[in-house]
Protein backbone atom coordinates (compact mmCIF):
# COMPACT_ATOMS: atom_id res chain seq x y z
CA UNK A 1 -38.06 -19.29 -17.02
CA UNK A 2 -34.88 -17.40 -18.49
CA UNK A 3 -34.39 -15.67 -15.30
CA UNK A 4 -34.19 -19.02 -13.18
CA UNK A 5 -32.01 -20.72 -16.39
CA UNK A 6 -29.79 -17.19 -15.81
CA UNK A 7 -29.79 -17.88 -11.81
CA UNK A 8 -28.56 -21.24 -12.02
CA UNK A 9 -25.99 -20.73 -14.71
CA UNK A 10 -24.50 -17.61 -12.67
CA UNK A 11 -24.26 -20.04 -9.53
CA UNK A 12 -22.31 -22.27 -11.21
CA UNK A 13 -19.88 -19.99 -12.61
CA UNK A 14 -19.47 -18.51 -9.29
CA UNK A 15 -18.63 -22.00 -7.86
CA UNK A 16 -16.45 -22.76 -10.23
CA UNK A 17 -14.42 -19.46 -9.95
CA UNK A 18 -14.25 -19.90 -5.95
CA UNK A 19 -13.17 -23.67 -6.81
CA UNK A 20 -10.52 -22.39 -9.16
CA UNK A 21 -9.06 -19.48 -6.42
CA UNK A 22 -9.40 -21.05 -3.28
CA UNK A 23 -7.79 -24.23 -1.67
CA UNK A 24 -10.04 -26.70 -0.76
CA UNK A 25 -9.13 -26.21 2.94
CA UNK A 26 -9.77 -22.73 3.25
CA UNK A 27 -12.21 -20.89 5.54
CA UNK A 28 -12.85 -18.62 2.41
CA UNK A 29 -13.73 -21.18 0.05
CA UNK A 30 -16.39 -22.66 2.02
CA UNK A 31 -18.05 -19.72 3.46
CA UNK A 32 -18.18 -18.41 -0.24
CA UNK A 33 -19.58 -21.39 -1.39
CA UNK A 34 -21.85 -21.39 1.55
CA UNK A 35 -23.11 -17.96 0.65
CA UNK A 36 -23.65 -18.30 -3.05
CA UNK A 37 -25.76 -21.53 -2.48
CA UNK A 38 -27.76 -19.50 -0.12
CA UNK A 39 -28.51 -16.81 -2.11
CA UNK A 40 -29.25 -18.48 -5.38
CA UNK A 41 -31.11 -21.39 -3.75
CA UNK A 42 -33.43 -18.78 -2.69
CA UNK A 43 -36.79 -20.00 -4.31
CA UNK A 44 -37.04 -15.50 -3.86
CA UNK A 45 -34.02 -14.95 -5.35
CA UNK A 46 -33.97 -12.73 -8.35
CA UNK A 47 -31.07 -11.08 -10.90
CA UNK A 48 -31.19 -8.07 -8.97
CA UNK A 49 -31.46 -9.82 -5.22
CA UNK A 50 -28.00 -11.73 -6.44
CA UNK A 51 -26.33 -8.85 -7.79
CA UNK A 52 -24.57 -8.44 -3.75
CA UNK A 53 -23.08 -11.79 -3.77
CA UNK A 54 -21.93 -11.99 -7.23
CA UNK A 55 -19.96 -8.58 -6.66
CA UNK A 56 -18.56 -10.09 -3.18
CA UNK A 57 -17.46 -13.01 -4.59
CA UNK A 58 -15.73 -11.78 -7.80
CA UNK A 59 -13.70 -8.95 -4.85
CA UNK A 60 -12.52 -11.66 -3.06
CA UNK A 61 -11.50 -13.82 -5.64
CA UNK A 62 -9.78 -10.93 -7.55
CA UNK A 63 -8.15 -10.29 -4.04
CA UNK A 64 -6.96 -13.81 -3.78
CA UNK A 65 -5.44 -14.09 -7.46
CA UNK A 66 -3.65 -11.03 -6.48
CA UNK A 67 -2.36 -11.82 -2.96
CA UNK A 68 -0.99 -15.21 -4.45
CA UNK A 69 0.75 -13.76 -7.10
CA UNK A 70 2.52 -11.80 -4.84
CA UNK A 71 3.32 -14.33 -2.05
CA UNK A 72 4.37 -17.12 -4.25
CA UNK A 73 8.11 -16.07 -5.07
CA UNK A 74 8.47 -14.20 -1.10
CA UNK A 75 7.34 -17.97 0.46
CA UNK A 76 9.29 -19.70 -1.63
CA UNK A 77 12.53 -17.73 -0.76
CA UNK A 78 11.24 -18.41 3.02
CA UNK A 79 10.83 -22.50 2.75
CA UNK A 80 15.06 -22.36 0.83
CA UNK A 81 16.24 -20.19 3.70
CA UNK A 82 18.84 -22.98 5.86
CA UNK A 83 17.61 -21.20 9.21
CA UNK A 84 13.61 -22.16 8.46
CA UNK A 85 13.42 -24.92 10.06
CA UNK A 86 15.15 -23.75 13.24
CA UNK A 87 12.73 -20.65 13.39
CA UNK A 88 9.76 -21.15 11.97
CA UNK A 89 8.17 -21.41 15.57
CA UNK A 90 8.42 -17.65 15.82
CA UNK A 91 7.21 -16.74 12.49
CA UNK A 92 3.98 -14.40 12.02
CA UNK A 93 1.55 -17.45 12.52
CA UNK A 94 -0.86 -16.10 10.28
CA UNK A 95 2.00 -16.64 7.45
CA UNK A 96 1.49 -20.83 8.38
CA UNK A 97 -1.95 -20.03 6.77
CA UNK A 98 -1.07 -18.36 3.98
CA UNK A 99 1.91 -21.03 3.43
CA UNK A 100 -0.78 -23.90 3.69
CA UNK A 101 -3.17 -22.26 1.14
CA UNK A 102 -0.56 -21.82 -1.46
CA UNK A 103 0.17 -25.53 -1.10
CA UNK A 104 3.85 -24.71 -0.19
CA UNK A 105 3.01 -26.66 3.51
CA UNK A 106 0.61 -29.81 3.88
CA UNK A 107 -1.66 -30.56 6.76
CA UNK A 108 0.97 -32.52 8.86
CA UNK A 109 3.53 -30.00 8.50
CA UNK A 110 1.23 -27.20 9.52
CA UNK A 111 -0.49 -29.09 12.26
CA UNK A 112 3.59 -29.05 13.62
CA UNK A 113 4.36 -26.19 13.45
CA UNK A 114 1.35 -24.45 15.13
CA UNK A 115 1.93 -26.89 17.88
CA UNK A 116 5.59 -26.07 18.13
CA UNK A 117 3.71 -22.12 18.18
CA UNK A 118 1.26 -22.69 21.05
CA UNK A 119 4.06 -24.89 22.80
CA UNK A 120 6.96 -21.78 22.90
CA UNK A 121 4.73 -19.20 22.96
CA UNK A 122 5.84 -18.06 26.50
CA UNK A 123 9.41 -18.81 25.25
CA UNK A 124 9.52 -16.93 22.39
CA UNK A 125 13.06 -15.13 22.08
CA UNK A 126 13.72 -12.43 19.57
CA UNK A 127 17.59 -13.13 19.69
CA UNK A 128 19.89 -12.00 17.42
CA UNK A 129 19.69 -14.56 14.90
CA UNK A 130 15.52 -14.30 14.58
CA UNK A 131 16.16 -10.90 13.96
CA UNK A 132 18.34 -11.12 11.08
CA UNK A 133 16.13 -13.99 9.51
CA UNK A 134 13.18 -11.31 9.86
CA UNK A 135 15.41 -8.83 8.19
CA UNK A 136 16.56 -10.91 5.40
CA UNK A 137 12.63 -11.38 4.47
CA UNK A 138 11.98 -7.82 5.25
CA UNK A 139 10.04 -7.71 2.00
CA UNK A 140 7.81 -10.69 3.19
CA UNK A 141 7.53 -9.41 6.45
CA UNK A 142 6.92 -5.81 5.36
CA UNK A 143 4.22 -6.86 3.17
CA UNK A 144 0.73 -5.35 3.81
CA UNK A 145 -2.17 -7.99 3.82
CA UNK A 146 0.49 -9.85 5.92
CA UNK A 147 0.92 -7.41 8.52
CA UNK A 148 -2.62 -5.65 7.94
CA UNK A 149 -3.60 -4.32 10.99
CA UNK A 150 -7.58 -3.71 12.03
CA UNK A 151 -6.72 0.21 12.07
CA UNK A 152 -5.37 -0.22 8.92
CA UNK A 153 -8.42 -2.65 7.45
CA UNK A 154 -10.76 0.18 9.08
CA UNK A 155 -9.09 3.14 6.69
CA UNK A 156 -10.33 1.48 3.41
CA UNK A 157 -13.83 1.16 4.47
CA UNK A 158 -16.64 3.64 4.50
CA UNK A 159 -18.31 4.06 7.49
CA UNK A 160 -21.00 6.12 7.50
CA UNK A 161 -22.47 7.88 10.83
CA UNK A 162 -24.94 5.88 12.01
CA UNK A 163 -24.82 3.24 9.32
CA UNK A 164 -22.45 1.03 11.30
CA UNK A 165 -22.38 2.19 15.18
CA UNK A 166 -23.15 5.48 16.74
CA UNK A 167 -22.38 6.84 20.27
CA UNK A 168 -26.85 6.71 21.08
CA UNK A 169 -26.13 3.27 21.50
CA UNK A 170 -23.57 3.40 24.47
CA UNK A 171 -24.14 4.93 28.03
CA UNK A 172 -21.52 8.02 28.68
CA UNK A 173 -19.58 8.69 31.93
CA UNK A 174 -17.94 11.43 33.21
CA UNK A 175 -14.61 9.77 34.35
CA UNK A 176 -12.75 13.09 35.36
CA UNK A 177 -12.13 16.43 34.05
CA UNK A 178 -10.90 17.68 30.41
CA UNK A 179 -7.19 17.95 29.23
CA UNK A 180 -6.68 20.37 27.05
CA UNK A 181 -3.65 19.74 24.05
CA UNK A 182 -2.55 23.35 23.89
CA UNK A 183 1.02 23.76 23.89
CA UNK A 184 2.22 19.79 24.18
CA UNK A 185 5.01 19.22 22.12
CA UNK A 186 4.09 15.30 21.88
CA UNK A 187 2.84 13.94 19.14
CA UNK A 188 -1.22 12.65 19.76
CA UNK A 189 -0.06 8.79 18.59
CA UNK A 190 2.52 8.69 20.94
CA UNK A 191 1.02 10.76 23.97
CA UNK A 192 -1.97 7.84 23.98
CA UNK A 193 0.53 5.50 24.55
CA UNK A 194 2.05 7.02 27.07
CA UNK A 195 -0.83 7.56 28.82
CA UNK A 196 -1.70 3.35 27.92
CA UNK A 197 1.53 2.77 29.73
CA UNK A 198 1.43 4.55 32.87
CA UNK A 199 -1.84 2.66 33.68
CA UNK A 200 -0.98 -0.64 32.16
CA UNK A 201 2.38 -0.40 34.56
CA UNK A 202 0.06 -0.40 37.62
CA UNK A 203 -0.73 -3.98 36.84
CA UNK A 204 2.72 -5.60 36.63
CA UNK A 205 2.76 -7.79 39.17
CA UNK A 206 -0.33 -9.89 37.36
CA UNK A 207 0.70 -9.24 33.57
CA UNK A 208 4.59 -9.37 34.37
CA UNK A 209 7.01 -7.72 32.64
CA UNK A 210 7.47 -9.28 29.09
CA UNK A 211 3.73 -8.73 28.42
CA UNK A 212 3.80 -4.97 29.64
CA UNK A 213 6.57 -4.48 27.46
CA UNK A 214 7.35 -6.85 24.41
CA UNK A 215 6.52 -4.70 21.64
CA UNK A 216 8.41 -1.90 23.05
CA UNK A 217 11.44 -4.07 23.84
CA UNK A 218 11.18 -5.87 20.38
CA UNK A 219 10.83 -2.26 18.55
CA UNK A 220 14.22 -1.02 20.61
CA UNK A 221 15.89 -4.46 19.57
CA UNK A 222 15.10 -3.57 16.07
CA UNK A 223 16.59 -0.12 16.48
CA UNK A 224 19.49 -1.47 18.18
CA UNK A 225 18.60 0.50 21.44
CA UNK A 226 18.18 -2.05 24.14
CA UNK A 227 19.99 -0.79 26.64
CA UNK A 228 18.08 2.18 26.57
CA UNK A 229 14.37 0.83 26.71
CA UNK A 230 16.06 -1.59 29.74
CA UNK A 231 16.52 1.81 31.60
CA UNK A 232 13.57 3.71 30.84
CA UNK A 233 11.44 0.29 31.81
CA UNK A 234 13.12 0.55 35.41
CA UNK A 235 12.10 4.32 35.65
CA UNK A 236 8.25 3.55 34.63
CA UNK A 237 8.20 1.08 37.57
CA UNK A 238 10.04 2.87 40.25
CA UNK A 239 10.54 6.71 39.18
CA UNK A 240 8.84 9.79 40.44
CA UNK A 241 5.96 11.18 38.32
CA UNK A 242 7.97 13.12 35.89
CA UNK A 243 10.41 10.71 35.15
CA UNK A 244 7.70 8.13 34.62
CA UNK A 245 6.08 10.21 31.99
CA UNK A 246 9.28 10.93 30.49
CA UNK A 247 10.04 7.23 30.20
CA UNK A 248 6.04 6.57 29.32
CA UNK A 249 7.37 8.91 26.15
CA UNK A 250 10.13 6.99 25.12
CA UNK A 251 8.26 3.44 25.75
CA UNK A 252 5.59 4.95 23.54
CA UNK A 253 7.79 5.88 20.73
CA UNK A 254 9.09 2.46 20.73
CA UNK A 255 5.43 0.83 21.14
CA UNK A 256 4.48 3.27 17.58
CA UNK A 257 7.85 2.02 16.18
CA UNK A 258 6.59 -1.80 16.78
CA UNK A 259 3.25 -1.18 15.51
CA UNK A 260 3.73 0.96 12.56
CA UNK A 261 7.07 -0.82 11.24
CA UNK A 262 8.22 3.06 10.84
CA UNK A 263 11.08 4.48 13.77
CA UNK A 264 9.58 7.03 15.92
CA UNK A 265 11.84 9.50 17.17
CA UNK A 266 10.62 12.02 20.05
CA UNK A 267 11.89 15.05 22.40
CA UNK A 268 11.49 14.50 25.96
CA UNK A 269 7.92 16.00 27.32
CA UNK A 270 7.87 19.30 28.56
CA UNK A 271 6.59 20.60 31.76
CA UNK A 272 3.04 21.30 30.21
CA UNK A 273 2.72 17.66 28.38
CA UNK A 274 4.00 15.88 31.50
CA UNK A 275 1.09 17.38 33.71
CA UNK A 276 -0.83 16.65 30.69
CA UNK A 277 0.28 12.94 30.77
CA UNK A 278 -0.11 12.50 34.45
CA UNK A 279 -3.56 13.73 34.46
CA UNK A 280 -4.46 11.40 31.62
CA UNK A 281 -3.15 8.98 33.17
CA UNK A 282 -5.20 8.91 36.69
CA UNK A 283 -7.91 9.43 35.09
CA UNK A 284 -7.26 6.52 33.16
CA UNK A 285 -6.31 4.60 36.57
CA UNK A 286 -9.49 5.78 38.05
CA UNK A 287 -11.85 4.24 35.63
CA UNK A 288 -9.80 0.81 35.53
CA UNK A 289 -10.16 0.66 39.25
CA UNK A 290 -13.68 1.46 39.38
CA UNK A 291 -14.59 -1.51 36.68
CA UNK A 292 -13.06 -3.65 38.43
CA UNK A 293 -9.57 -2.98 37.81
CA UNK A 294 -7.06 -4.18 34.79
CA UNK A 295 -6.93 -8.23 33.90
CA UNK A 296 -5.50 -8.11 30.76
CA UNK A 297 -3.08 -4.68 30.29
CA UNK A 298 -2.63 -5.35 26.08
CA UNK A 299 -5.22 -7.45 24.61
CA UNK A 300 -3.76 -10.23 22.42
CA UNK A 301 -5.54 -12.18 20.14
CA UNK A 302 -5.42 -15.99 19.24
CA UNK A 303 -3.46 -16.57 15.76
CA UNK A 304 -6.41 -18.20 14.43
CA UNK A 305 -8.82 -14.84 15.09
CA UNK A 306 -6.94 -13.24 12.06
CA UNK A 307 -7.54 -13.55 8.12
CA UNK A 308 -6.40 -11.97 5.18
CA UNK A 309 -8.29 -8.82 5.58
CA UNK A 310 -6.78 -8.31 9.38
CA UNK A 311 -3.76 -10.00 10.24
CA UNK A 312 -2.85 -7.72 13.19
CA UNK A 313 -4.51 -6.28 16.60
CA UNK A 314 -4.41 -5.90 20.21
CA UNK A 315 -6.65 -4.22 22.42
CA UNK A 316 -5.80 -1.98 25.01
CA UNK A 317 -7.72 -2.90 28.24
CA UNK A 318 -9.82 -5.58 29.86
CA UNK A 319 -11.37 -5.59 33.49
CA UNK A 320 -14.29 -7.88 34.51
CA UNK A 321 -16.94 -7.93 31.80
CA UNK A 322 -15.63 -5.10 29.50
CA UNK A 323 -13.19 -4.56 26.55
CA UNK A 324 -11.54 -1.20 26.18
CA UNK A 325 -10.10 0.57 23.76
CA UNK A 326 -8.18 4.04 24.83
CA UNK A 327 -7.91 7.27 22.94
CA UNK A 328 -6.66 10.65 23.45
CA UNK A 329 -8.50 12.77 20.95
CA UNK A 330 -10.03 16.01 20.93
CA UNK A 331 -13.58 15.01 19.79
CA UNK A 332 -15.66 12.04 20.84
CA UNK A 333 -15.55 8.84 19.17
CA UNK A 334 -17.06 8.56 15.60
CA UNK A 335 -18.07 5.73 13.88
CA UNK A 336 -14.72 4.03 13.20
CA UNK A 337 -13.54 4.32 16.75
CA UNK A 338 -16.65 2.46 17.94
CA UNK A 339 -16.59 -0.33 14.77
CA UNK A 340 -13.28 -0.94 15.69
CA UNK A 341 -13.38 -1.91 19.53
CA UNK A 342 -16.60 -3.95 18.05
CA UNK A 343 -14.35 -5.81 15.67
CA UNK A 344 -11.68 -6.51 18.83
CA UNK A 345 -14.66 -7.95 20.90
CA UNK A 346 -15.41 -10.26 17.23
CA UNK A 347 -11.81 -11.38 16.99
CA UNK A 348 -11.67 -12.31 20.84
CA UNK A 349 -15.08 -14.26 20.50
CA UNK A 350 -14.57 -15.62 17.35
CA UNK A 351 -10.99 -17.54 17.95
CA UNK A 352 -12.56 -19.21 20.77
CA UNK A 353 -10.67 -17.74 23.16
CA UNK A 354 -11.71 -18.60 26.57
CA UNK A 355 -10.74 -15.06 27.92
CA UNK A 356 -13.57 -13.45 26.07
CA UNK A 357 -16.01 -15.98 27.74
CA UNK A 358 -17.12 -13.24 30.29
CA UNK A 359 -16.36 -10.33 28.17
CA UNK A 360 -20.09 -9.09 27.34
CA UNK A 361 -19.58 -5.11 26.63
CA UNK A 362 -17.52 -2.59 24.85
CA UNK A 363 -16.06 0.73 25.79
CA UNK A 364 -13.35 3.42 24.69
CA UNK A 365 -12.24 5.50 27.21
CA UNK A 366 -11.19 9.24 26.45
CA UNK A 367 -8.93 10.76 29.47
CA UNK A 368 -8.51 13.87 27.49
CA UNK A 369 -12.07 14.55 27.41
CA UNK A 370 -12.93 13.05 31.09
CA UNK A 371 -15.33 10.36 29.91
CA UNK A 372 -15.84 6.77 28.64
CA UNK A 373 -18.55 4.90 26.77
CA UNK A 374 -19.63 1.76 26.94
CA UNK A 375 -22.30 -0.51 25.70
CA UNK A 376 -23.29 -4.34 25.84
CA UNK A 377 -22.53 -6.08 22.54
CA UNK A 378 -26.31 -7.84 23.00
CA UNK A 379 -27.60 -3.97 22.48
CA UNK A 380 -25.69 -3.33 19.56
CA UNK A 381 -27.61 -4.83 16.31
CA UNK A 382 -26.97 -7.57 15.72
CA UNK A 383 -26.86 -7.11 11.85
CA UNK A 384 -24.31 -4.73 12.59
CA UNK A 385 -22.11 -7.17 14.44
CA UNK A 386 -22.09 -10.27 11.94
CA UNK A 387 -21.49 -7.06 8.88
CA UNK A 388 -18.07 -6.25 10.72
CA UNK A 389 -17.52 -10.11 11.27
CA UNK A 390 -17.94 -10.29 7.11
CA UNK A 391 -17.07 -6.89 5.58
CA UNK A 392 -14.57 -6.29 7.75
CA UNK A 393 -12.77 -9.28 9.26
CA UNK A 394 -13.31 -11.77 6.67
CA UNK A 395 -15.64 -14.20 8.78
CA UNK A 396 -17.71 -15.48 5.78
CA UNK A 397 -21.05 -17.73 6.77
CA UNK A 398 -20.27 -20.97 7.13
CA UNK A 399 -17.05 -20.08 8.92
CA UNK A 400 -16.53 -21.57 12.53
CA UNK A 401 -15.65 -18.56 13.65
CA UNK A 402 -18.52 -16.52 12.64
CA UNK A 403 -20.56 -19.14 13.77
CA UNK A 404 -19.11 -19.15 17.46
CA UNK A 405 -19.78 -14.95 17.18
CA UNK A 406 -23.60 -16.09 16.25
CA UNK A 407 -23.80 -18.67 19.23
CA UNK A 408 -22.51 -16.07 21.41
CA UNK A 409 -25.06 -13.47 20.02
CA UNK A 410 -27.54 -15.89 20.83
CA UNK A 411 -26.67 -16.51 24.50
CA UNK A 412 -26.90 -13.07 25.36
CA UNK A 413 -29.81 -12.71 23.73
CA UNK A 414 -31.18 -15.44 25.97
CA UNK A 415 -29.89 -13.85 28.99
């Protein structure tokens, strides 16, 4: 009798703290909700059995007293700014959420303005005066749940061998043969890209130029060297090998510059890392062409995929069927390379996007090491895939987009 009298008295307080943290629209607050009412509603349930939620929920409403705190005075500079209303189309749309759960923007106003998003998406212009708005709220912009990246998410968890994903549960192929990285005097981060770049610039005439290269033209914009990434674009397209890897180089820099916030400042490649590159790169070509060759060359994700855990990604490849994710690396994939091409496939599925209709298997390529592994999501466990959606990404139960990865788990299980 105490025990259920304890049960029911720690579900209450655990409502009423999520009540007290989270707005009433939030995906959080009802997938918390959702899960504590599962848990202690459990005729099973015990003090011990309901020790996993209680700890969840108390994290993430810690988390959320935190992040608000922080946010409050940086939004609120933000909504006073005279150029707002002008730009807020091209604002971080994941910041619209974050504006609506603080109560700074009601439902109408957000329903506008990710309207106005969708509508200009293909028109978005970082022109001069969008970049000095950004820079003005560098310190909102620069802030890290709002630009956490899945990488980033991925370093503050433990992942255990085997515990999460391991490489048993993906078929291996030998694409081509090893690279070694003796003597290349490239950084790794920006030699992958590179190598990204030279295949992804096969495929311009069906991704077009402002996909192939926004973030690198954005980064140079930011570094005030447009001109320059202009020119070294026009050599990627229409140069001989070598220059091509020596403008893959400087595209790459730019590309880390984008995604890192940090500048990225590199030599040109040397003879050895250019035949390096090249290689990489064919290899590369050679499995894209034999899966069916690229349809998406960057893999964006819908606004809505992201929370407050991830707020940034972007896959590397799609062809027919597969997502893939590209690294250069002198050792074969470990666990957090193969949870986080698993969480890419979960962000794609889970925003609804239709893209990721057809998309029914995983992979991460390795041109350095001449092969490529890949797996259908229906044979990883499927425990394992609605943990990432969770832990990881922040898709609580109860939330739509969790329940569209379930549905979709379900399908393939039929199939």
């Amino acid at each position: 009798m105490w025990e259920v009298k304890a049960l029911k008295a720690e579900r209450s307080r655990l409502l009423d703290l999520i009540n007290g943290v989270f707005d009433s629209r939030s995906h959080a607050r009802a997938s918390l909700s959702q899960l504590v009412e599962s848990t202690y509603g459990n005729a099973e349930a015990t003090i011990e059995s309901a020790s996993d939620t209680r700890i969840e929920v108390e994290r993430a409403c810690d988390a959320r007293r935190r992040e608000m705190d922080t946010y409050a005075e940086k939004y609120a500079d933000i909504l006073s700014d005279p150029w707002y209303e002008y730009l807020s189309p091209w604002m971080e749309p994941h910041v619209f959420s974050h504006l609506r759960e603080l109560e700074l923007l009601d439902d109408a106003a957000f329903e506008d303005l990710s309207n106005m998003l969708m509508d200009l998406e293909e028109t978005r212009d970082p022109d001069r005066v969008i970049r000095e708005f950004k820079h003005a709220h560098r310190a909102l912009f620069e802030l890290v749940p709002l630009r956490r990246t899945l990488t980033g998410r991925l370093a503050d968890v433990s992942t255990p061998y085997g515990q999460w994903l391991d490489l048993s549960m993906f078929r291996e192929l030998r694409i081509g043969e090893p690279v070694p990285k003796d003597e290349e005097n490239i950084v790794p981060t920006i030699t992958g890209t590179a190598v990204e770049l030279l295949a992804r610039s096969t495929s311009v005439e069906t991704a077009g130029l402002d996909r192939l290269f926004s973030n690198a033209r954005e980064a140079a914009a930011f570094v005030g060297k447009t001109d320059e990434e202009s020119r070294w674009e026009r050599v990627i397209l229409h140069g001989t090998d070598v220059e091509r890897a020596e403008a893959a180089v400087f595209l790459g820099a730019m590309e880390c510059t984008y995604r890192s916030g940090q500048k990225h400042e590199t030599p040109p490649p040397d003879s050895v890392t250019t035949e390096h590159i090249l290689s990489m790169a064919s290899t590369l070509q050679h499995l894209l062409d034999s899966r069916g060759g690229i349809s998406s060359a960057g893999v964006e994700f819908w606004w809505d995929a992201f929370t407050s855990h991830v707020a940034r990604a972007e896959g590397d490849f799609l062809t027919p069927g597969t997502l893939w994710d590209c690294k250069v690396k002198v050792r074969k994939p470990e666990g957090k390379d193969l949870l986080q091409v698993l969480c890419y496939w979960i962000l794609g599925v889970g925003s609804g996007d239709p893209t990721f209709d057809a998309v029914d298997r995983i992979g991460i390529v390795n041109p350095r090491l001449g092969k490529a592994w890949v797996a259908r999501v229906q044979d990883v466990p499927r425990g394992v895939v609605l943990k990432a959606a969770s832990y990881i990404i922040g898709y609580y139960s109860g939330d739509p987009r969790r329940t569209r990865v379930q549905a979709r788990l379900d399908r393939q299980s039929l199939s």
